[in-house]
N, C-alpha and C. Protein backbone atom coordinates (compact mmCIF):
# COMPACT_ATOMS: atom_id res chain seq x y z
N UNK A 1 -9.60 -22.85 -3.25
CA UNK A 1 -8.18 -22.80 -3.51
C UNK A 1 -7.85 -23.63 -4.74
N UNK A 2 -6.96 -23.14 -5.59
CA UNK A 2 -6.37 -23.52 -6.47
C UNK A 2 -4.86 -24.20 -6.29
N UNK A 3 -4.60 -25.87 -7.09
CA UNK A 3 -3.85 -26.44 -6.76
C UNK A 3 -2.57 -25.70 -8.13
N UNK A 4 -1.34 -25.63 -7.65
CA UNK A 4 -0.52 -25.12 -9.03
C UNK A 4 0.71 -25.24 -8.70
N UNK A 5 0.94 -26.26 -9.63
CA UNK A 5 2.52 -26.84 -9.23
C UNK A 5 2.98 -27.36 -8.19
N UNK A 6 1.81 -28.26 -7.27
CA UNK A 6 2.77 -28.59 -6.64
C UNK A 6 2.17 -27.91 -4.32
N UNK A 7 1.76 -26.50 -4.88
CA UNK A 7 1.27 -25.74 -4.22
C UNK A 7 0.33 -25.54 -3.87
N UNK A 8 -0.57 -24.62 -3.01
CA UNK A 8 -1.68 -24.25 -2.80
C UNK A 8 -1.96 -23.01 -3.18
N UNK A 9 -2.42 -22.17 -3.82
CA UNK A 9 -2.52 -20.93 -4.45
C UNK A 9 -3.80 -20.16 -3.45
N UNK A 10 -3.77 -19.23 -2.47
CA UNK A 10 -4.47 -18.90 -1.68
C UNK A 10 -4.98 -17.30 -2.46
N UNK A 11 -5.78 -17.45 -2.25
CA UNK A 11 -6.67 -16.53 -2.38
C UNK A 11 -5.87 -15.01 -2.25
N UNK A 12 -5.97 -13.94 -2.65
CA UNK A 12 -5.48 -12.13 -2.60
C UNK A 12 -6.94 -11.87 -1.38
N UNK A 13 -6.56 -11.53 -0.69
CA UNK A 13 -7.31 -11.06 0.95
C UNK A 13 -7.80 -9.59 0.80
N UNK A 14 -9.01 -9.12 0.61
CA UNK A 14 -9.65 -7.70 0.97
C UNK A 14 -9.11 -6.83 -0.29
N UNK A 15 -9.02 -7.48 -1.65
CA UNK A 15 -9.08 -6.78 -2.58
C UNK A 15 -9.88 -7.28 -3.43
N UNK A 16 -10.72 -7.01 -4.42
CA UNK A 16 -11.47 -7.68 -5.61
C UNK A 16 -11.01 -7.18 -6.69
N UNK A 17 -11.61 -7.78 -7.60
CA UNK A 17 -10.56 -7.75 -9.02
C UNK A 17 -10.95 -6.32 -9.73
N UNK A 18 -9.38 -6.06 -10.21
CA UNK A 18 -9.32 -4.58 -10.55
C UNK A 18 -8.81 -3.73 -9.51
N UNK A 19 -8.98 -4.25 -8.03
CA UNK A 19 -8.82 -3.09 -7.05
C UNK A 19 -7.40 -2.67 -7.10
N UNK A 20 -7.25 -1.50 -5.91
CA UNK A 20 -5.62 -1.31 -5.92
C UNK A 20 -4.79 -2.61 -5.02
N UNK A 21 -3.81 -2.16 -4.84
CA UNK A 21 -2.49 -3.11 -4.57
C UNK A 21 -3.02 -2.59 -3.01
N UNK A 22 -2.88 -1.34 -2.41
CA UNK A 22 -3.32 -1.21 -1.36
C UNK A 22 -3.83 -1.63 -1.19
N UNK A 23 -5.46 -1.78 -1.34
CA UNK A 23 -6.51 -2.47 -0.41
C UNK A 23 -6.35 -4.13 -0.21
N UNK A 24 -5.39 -4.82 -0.65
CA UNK A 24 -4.81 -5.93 -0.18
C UNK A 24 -4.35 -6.02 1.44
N UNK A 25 -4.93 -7.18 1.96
CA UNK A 25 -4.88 -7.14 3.72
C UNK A 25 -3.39 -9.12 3.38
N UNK A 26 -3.45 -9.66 2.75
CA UNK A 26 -3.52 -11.02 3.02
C UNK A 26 -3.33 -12.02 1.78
N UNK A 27 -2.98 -12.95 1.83
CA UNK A 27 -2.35 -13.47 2.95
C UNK A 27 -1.02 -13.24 2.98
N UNK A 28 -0.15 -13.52 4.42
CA UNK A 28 1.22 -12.97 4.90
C UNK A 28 1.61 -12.07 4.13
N UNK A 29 2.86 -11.97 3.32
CA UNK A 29 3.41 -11.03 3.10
C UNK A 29 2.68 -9.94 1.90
N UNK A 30 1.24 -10.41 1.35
CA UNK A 30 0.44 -9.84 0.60
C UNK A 30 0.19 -8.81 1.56
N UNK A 31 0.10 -8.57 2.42
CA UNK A 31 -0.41 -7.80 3.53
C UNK A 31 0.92 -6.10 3.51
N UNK A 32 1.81 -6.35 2.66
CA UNK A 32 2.92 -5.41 2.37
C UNK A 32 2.17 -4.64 1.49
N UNK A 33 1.50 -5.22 0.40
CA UNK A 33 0.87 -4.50 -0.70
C UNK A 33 1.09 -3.13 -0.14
N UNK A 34 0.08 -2.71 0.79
CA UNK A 34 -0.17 -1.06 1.22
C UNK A 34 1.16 -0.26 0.59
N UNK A 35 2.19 -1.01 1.24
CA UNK A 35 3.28 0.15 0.53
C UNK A 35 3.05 0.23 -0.45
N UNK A 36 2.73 -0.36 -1.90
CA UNK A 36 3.38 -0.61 -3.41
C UNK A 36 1.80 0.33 -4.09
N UNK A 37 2.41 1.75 -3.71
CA UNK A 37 1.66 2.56 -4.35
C UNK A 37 2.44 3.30 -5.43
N UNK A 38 1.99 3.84 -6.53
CA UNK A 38 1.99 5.07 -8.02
C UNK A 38 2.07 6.06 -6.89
N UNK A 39 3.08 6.66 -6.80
CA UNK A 39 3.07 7.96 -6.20
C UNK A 39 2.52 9.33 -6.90
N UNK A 40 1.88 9.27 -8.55
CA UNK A 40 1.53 10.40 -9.03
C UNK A 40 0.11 10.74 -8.66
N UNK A 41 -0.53 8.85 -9.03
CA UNK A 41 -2.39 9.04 -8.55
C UNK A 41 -2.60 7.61 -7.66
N UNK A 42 -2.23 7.57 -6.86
CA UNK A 42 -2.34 6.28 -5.87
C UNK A 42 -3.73 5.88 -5.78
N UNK A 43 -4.59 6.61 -6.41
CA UNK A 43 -6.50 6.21 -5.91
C UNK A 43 -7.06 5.70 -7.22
N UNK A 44 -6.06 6.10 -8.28
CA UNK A 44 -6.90 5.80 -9.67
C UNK A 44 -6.38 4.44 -9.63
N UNK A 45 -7.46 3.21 -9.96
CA UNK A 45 -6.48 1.81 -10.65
C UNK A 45 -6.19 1.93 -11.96
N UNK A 46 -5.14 1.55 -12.20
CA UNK A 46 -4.76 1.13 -13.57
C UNK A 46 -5.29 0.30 -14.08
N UNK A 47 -6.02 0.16 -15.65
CA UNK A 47 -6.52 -0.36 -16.10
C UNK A 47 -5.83 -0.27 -17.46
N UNK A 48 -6.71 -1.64 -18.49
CA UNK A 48 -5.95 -1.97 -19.40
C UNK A 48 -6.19 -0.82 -20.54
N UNK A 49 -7.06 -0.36 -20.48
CA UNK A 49 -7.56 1.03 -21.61
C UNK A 49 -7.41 2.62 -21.00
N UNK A 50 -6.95 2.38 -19.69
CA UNK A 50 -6.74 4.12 -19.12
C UNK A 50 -5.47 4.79 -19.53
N UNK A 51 -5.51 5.90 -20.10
CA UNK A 51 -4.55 6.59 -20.49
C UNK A 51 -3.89 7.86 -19.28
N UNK A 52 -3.12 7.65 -18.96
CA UNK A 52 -2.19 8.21 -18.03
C UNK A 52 -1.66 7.79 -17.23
N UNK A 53 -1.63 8.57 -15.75
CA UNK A 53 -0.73 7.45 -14.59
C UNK A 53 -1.95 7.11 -14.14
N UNK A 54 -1.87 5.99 -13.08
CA UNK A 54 -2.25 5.44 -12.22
C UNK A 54 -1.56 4.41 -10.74
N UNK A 55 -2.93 4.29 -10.12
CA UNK A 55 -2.21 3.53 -9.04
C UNK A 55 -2.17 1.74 -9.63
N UNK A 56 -1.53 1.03 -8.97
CA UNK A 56 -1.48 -0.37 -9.36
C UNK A 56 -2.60 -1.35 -9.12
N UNK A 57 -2.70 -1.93 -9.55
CA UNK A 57 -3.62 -2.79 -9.34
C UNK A 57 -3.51 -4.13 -9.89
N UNK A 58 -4.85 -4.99 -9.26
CA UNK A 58 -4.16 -6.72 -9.04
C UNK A 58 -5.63 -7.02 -9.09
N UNK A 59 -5.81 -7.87 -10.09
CA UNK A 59 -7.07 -9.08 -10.80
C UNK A 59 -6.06 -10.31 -11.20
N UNK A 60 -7.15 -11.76 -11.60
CA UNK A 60 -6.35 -12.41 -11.86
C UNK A 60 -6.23 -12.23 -13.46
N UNK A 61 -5.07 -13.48 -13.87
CA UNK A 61 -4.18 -13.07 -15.37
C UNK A 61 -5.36 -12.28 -16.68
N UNK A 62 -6.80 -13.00 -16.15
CA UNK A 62 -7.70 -12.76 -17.21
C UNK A 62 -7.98 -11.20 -17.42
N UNK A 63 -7.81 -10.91 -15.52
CA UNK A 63 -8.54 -9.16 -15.94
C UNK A 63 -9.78 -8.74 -14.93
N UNK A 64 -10.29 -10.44 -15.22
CA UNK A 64 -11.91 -10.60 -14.86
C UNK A 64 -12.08 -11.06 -13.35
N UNK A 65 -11.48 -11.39 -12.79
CA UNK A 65 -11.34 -11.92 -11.37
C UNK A 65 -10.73 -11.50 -10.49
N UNK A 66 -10.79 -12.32 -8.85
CA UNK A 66 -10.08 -11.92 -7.94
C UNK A 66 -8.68 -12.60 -8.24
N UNK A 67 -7.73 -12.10 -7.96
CA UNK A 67 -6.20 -12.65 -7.97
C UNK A 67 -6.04 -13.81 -6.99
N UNK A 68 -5.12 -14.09 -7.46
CA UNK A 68 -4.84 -15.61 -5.98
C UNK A 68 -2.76 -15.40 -6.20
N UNK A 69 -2.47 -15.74 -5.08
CA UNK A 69 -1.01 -16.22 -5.24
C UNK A 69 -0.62 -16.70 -6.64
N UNK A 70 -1.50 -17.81 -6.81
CA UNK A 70 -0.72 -18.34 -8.37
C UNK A 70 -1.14 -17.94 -9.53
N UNK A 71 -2.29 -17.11 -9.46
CA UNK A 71 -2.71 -16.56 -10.53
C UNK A 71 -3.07 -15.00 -10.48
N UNK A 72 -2.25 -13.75 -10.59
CA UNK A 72 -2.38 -12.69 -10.88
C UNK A 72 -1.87 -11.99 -12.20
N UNK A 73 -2.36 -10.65 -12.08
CA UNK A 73 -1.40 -9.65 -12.88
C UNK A 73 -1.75 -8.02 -11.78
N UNK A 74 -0.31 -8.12 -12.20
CA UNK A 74 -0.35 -6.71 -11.60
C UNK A 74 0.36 -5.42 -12.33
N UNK A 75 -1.09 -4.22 -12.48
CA UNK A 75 -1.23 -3.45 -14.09
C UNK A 75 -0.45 -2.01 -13.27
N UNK A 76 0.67 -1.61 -13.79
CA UNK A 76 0.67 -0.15 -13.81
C UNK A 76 1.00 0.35 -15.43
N UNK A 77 1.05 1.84 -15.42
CA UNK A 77 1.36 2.27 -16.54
C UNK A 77 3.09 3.11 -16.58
N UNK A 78 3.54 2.96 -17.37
CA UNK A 78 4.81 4.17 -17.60
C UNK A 78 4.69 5.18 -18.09
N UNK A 79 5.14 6.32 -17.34
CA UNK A 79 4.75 7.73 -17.88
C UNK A 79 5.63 7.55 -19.42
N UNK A 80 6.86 6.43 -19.57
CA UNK A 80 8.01 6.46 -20.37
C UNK A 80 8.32 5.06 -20.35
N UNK A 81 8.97 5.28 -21.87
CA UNK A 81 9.58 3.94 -21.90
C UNK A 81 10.78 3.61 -21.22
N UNK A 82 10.45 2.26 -21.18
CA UNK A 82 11.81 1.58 -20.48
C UNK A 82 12.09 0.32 -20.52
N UNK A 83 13.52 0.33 -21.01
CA UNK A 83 13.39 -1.72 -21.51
C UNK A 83 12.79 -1.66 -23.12
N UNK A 84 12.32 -2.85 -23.00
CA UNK A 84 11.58 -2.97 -24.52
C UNK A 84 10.02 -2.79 -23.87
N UNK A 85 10.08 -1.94 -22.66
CA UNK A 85 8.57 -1.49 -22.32
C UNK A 85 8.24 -0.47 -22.96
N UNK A 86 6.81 -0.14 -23.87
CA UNK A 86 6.47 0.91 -23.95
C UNK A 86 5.92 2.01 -23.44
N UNK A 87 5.59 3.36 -23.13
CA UNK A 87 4.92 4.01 -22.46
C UNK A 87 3.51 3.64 -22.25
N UNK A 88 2.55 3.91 -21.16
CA UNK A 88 1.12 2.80 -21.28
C UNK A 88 1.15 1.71 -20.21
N UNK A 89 -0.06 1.60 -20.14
CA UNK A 89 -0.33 -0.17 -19.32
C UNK A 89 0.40 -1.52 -19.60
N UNK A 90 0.38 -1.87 -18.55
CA UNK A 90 1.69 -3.10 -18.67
C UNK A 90 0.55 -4.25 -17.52
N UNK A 91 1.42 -4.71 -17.69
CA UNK A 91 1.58 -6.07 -16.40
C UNK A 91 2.31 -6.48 -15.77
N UNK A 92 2.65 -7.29 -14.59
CA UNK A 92 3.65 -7.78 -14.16
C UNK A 92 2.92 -9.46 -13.64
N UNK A 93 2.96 -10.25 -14.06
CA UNK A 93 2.36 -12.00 -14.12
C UNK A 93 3.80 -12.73 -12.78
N UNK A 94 2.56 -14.04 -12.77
CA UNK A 94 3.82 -14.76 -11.86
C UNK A 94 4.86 -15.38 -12.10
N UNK A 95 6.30 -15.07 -11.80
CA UNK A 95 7.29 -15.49 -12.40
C UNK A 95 8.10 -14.34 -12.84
N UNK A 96 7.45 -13.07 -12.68
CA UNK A 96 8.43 -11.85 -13.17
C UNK A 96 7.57 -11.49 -15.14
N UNK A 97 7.12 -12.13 -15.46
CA UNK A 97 6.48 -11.84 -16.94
C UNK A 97 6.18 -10.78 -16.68
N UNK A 98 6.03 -9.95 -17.91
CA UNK A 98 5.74 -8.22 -18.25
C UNK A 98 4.90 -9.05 -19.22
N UNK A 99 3.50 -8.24 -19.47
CA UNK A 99 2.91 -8.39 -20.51
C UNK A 99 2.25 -7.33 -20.45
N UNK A 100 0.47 -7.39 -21.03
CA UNK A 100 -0.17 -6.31 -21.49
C UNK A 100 -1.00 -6.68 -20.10
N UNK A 101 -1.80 -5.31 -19.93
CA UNK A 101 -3.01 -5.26 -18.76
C UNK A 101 -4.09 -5.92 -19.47
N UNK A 102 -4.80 -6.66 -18.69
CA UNK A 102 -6.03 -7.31 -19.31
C UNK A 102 -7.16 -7.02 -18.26
């Protein structure tokens, strides 16, 4: 476990890095994941170089690891822009940050 801010940053439960948002079991309310599927391709993960839709997915910020509470990203793509988002792979970091998929 990782100490961060203050906190304990627990581990992402029954997913490994890259996997989908589904296969997340844990801990507590991580265990919701299952719902937070891409309804176009829910089986493909999104990745930082895949071109089209995909399902979501959760590594930590690097890309390269398992996620933890205090350290994720979580990658879908937009069929369209929106915001000052472009169409393509994105991120969503802790704290609400949009960035790029890594």
């Amino acid at each position: 476990m990782v100490n961060t801010e203050g906190t304990i940053a627990a581990s992402v439960e029954g997913c490994a890095a890259g996997a989908l948002t589904t296969d997340c079991t844990g801990p507590a309310q991580i265990s919701q994941f299952n719902a937070f599927a891409d309804p176009s391709t829910p089986s493909t993960a999104c990745k930082k170089d895949l071109v089209g839709t995909c399902g979501y997915s959760i590594a930590n910020s690097t890309g390269d690891g398992v996620a933890t509470s205090g350290n994720y990203q979580i990658c879908f793509s937009l069929e369209e822009a929106s915001g000052s988002l472009a169409a393509g792979p994105h991120a969503i970091n802790p704290g609400g940050q949009f960035g790029d998929c890594n």
